[in-house]
N, C-alpha and C. Protein backbone atom coordinates (compact mmCIF):
# COMPACT_ATOMS: atom_id res chain seq x y z
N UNK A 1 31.14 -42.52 34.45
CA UNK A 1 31.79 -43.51 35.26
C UNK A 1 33.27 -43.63 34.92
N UNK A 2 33.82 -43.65 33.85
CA UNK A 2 35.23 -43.70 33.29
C UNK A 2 35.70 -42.51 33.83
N UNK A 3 35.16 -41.24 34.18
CA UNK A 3 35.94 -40.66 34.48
C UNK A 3 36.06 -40.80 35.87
N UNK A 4 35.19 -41.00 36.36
CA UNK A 4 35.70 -41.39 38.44
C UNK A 4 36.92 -42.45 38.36
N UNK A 5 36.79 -43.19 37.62
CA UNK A 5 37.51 -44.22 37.65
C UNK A 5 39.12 -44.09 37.24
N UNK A 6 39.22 -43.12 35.92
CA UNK A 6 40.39 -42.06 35.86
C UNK A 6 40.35 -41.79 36.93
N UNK A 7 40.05 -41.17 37.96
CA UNK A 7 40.34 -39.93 38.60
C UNK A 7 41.01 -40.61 40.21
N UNK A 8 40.22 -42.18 39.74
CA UNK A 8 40.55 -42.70 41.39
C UNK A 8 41.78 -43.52 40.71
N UNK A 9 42.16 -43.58 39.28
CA UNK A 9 43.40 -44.40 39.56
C UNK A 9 44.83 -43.10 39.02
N UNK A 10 44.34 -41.87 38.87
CA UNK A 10 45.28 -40.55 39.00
C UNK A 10 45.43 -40.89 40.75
N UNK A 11 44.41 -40.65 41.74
CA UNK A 11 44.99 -40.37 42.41
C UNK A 11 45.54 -41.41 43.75
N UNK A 12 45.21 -42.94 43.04
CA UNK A 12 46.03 -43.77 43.67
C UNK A 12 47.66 -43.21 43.20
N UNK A 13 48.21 -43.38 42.17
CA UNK A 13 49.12 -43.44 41.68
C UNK A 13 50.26 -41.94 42.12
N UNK A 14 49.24 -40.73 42.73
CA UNK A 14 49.80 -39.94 43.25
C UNK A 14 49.93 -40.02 44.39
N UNK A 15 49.20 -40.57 45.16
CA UNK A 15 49.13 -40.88 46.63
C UNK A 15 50.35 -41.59 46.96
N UNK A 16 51.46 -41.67 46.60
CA UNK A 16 53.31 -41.77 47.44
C UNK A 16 52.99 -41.47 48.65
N UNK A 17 52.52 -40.52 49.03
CA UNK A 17 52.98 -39.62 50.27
C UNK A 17 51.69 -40.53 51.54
N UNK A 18 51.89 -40.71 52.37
CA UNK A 18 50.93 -41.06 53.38
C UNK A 18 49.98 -39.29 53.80
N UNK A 19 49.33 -39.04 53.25
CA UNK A 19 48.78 -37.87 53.71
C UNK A 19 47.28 -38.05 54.05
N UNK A 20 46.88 -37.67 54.90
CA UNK A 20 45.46 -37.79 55.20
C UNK A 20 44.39 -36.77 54.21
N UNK A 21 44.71 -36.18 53.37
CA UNK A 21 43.84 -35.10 52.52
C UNK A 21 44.31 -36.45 50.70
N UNK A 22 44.79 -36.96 50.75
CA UNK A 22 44.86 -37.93 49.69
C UNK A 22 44.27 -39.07 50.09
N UNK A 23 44.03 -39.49 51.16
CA UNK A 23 43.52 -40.89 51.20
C UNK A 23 41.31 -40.15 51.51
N UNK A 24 41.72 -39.04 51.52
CA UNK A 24 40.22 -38.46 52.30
C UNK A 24 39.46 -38.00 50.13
N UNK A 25 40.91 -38.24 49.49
CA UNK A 25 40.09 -37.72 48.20
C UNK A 25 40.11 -39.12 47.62
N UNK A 26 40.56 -39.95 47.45
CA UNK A 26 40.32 -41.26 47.29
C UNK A 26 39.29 -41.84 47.62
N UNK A 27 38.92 -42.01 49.17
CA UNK A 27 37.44 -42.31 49.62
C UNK A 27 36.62 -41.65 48.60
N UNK A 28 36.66 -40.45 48.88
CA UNK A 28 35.24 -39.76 47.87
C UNK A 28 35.17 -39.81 47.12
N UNK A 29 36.21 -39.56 46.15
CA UNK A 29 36.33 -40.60 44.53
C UNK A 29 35.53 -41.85 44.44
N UNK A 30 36.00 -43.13 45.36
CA UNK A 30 35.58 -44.42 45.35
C UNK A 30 33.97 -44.11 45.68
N UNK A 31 33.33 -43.68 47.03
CA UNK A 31 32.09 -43.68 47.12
C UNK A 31 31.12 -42.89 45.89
N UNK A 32 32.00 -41.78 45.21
CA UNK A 32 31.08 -41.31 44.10
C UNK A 32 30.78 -42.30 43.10
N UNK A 33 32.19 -43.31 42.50
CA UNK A 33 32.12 -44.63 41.47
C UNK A 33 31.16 -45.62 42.38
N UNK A 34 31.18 -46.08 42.96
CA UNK A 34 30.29 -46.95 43.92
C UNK A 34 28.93 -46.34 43.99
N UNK A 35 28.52 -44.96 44.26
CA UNK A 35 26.92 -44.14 43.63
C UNK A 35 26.50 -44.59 42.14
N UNK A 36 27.70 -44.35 41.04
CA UNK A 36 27.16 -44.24 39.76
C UNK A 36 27.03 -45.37 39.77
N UNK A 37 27.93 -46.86 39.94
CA UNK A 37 27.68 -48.23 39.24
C UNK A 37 26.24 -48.72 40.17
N UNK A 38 26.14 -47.96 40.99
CA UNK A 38 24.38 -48.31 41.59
C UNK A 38 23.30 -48.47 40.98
N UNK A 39 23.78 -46.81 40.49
CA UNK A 39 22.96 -45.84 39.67
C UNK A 39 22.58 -46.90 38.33
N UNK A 40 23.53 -47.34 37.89
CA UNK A 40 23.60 -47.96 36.46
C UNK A 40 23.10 -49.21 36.65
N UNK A 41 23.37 -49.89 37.43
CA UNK A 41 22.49 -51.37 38.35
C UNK A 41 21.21 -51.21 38.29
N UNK A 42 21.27 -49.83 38.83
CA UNK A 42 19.65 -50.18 38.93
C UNK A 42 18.26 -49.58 37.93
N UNK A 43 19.25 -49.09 36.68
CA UNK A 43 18.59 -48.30 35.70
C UNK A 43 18.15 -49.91 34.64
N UNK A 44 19.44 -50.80 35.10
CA UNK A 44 19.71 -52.09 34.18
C UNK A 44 18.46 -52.85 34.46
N UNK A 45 18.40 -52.81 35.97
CA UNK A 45 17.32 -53.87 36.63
C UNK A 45 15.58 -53.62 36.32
N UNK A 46 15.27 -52.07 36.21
CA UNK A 46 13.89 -51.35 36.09
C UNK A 46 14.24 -51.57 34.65
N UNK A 47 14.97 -51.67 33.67
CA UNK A 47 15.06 -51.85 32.07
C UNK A 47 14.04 -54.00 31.90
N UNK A 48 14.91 -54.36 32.95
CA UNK A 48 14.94 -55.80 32.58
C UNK A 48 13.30 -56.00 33.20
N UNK A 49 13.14 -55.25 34.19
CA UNK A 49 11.64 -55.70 34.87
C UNK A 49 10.75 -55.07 33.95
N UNK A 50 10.86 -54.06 32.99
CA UNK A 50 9.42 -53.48 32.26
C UNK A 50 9.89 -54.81 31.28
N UNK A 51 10.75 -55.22 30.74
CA UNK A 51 10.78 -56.36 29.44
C UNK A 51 9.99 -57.47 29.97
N UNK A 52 10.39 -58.03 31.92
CA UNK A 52 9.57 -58.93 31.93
C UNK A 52 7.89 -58.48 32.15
N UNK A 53 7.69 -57.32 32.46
CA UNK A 53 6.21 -57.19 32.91
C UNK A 53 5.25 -57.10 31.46
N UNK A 54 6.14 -56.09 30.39
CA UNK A 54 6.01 -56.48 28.86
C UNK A 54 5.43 -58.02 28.54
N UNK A 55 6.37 -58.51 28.24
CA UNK A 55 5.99 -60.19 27.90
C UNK A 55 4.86 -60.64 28.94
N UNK A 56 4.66 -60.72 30.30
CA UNK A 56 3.71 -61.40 31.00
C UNK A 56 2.38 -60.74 30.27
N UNK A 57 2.16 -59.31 29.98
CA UNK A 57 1.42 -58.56 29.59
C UNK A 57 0.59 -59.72 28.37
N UNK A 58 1.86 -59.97 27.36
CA UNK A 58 1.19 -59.96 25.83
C UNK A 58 0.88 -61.72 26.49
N UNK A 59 1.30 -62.63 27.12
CA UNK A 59 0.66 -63.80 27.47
C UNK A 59 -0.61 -63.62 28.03
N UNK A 60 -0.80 -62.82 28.83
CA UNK A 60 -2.01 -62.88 29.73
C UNK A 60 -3.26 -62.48 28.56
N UNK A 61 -2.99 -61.32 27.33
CA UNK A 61 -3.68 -61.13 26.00
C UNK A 61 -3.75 -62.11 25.61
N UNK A 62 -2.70 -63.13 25.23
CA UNK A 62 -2.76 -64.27 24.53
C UNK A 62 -3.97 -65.12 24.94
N UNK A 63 -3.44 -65.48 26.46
CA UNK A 63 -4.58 -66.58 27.13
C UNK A 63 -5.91 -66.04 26.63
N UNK A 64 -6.05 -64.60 26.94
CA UNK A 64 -7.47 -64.26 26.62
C UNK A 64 -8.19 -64.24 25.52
N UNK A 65 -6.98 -64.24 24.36
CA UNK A 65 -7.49 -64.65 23.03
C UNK A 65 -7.93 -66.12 22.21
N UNK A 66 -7.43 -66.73 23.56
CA UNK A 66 -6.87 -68.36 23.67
C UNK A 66 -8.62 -68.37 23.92
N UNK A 67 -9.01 -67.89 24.83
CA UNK A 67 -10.57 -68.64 25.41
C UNK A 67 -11.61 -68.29 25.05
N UNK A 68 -11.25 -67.53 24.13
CA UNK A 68 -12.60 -66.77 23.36
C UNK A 68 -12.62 -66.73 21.80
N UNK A 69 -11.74 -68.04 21.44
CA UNK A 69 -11.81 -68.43 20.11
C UNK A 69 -13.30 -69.45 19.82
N UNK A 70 -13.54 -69.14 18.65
CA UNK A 70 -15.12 -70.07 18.67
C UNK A 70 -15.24 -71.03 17.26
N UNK A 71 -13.89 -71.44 17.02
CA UNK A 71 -13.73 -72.61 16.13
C UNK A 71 -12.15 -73.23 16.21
N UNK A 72 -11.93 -74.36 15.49
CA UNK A 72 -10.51 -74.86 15.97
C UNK A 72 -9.37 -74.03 15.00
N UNK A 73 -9.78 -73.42 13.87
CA UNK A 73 -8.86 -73.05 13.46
C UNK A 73 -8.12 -71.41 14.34
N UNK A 74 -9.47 -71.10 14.67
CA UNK A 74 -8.37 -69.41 15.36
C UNK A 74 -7.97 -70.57 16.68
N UNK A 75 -8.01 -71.72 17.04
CA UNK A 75 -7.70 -71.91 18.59
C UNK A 75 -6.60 -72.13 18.10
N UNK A 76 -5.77 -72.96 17.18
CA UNK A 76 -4.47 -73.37 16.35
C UNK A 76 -3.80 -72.15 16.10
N UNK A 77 -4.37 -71.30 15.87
CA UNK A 77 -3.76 -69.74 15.39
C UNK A 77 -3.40 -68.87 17.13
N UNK A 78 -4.76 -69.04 17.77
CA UNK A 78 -4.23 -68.19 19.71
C UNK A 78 -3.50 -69.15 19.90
N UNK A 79 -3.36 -70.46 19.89
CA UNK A 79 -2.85 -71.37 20.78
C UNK A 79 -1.51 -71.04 20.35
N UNK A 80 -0.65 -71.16 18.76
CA UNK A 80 0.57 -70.97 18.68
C UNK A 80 1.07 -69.35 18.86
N UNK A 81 0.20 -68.15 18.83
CA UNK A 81 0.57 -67.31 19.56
C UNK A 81 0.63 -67.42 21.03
N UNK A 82 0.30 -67.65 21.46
CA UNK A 82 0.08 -68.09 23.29
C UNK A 82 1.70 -68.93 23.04
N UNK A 83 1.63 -69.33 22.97
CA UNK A 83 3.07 -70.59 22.92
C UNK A 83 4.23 -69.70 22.66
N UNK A 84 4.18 -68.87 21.82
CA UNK A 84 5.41 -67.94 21.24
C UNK A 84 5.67 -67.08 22.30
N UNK A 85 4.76 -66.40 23.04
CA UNK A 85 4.69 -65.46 23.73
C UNK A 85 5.26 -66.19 24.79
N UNK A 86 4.70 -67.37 25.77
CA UNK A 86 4.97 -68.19 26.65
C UNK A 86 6.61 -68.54 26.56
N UNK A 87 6.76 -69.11 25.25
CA UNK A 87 8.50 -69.20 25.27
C UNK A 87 9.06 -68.15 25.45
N UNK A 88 9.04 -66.45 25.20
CA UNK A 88 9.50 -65.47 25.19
C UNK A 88 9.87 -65.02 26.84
N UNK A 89 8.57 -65.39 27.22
CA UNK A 89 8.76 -64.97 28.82
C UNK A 89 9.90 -65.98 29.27
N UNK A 90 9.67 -67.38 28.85
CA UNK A 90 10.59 -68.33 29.53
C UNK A 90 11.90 -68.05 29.53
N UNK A 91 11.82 -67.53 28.16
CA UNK A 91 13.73 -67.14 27.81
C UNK A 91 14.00 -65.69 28.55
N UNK A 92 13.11 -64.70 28.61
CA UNK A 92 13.66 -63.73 29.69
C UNK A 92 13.35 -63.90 30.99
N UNK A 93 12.83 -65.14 31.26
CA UNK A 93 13.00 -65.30 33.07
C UNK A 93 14.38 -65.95 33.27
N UNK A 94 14.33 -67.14 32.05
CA UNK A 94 15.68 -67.93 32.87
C UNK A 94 16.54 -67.30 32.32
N UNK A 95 17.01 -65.96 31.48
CA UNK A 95 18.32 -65.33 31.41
C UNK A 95 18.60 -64.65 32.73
N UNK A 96 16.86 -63.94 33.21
CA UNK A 96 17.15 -63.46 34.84
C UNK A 96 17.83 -63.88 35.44
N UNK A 97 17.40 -65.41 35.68
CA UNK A 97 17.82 -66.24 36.37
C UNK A 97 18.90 -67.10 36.20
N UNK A 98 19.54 -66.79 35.18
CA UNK A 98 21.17 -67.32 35.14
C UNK A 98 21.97 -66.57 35.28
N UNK A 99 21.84 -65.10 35.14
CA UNK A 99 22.28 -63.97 35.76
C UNK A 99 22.50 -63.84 36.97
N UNK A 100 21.41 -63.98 37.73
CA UNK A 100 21.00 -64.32 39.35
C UNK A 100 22.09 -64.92 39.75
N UNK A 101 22.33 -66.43 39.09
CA UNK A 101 23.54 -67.20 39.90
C UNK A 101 24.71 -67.14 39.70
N UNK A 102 25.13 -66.76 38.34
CA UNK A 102 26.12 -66.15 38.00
C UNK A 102 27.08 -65.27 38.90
N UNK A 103 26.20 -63.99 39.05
CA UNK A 103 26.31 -63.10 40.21
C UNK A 103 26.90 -63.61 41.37
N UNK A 104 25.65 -64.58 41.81
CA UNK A 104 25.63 -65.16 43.24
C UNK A 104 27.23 -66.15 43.31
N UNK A 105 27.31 -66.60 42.73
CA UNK A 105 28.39 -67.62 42.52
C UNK A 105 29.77 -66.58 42.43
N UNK A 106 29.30 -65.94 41.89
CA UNK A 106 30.96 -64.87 41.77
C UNK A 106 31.03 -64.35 43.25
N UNK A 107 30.44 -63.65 43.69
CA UNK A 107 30.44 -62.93 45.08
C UNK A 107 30.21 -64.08 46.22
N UNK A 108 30.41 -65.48 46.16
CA UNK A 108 29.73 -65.89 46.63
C UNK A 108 28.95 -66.37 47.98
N UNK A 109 27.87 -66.18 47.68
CA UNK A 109 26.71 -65.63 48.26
C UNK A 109 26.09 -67.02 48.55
C-alpha cells in the first residue's frame, strides 16, 4: 500500500502539464490504492468476526457447563467461568460497536 501511495503522490507532483496520459495514470494508481485498502478492510473485518464467533463459541461451552453441574460448588466455578467469557464477548462487541460509530460519525453517515 505505501508504495501506491508513493507512486500516486510522484505522480501528482509530476502532473504540471494538463495531459490526458497523466491524469489516466493517476486514476489507476488511485483505483489500485482504493483495491488494496479494501483488501485490508476486509482481511481486518473476517479477523474481528472469527474473534467474535471465537468468544460466542467458548460462552455457549460455558452455558453448557453451567447446566450440567451437579453440586453448588462446580455451579460457583461454571457460573464464574460463564461470566468471564460473557464479559469477553461484551468487550469485543461494544469495541465493534464503537468502531461502528466512530466510522459512521466521521463519514457521516
Amino acid at each position: 500500500m505505501l508504495h501506491l501511495g508513493s507512486a500516486i503522490e510522484k505522480l501528482c507532483e509530476c502532473a504540471l502539464e494538463d495531459s490526458l496520459a497523466d491524469r489516466g495514470s493517476v486514476v489507476r494508481a488511485a483505483r489500485c490504492l482504493l483495491g488494496s485498502v479494501t483488501k485490508v478492510l476486509l482481511l481486518a473485518d473476517i479477523v474481528v468476526v472469527n474473534q467474535l464467533l471465537h468468544a460466542k463459541d467458548k460462552v455457549a461451552r460455558s452455558l453448557g457447563r453451567l447446566e450440567s453441574v451437579s453440586n453448588f460448588t462446580e455451579f460457583v466455578k461454571a457460573f464464574s467461568q460463564f461470566g468471564g467469557e460473557m464479559v469477553e464477548l461484551a468487550h469485543l462487541t461494544g469495541d465493534r460497536q464503537v468502531r461502528f460509530i466512530s466510522c459512521k460519525s466521521i463519514f457521516n453517515l
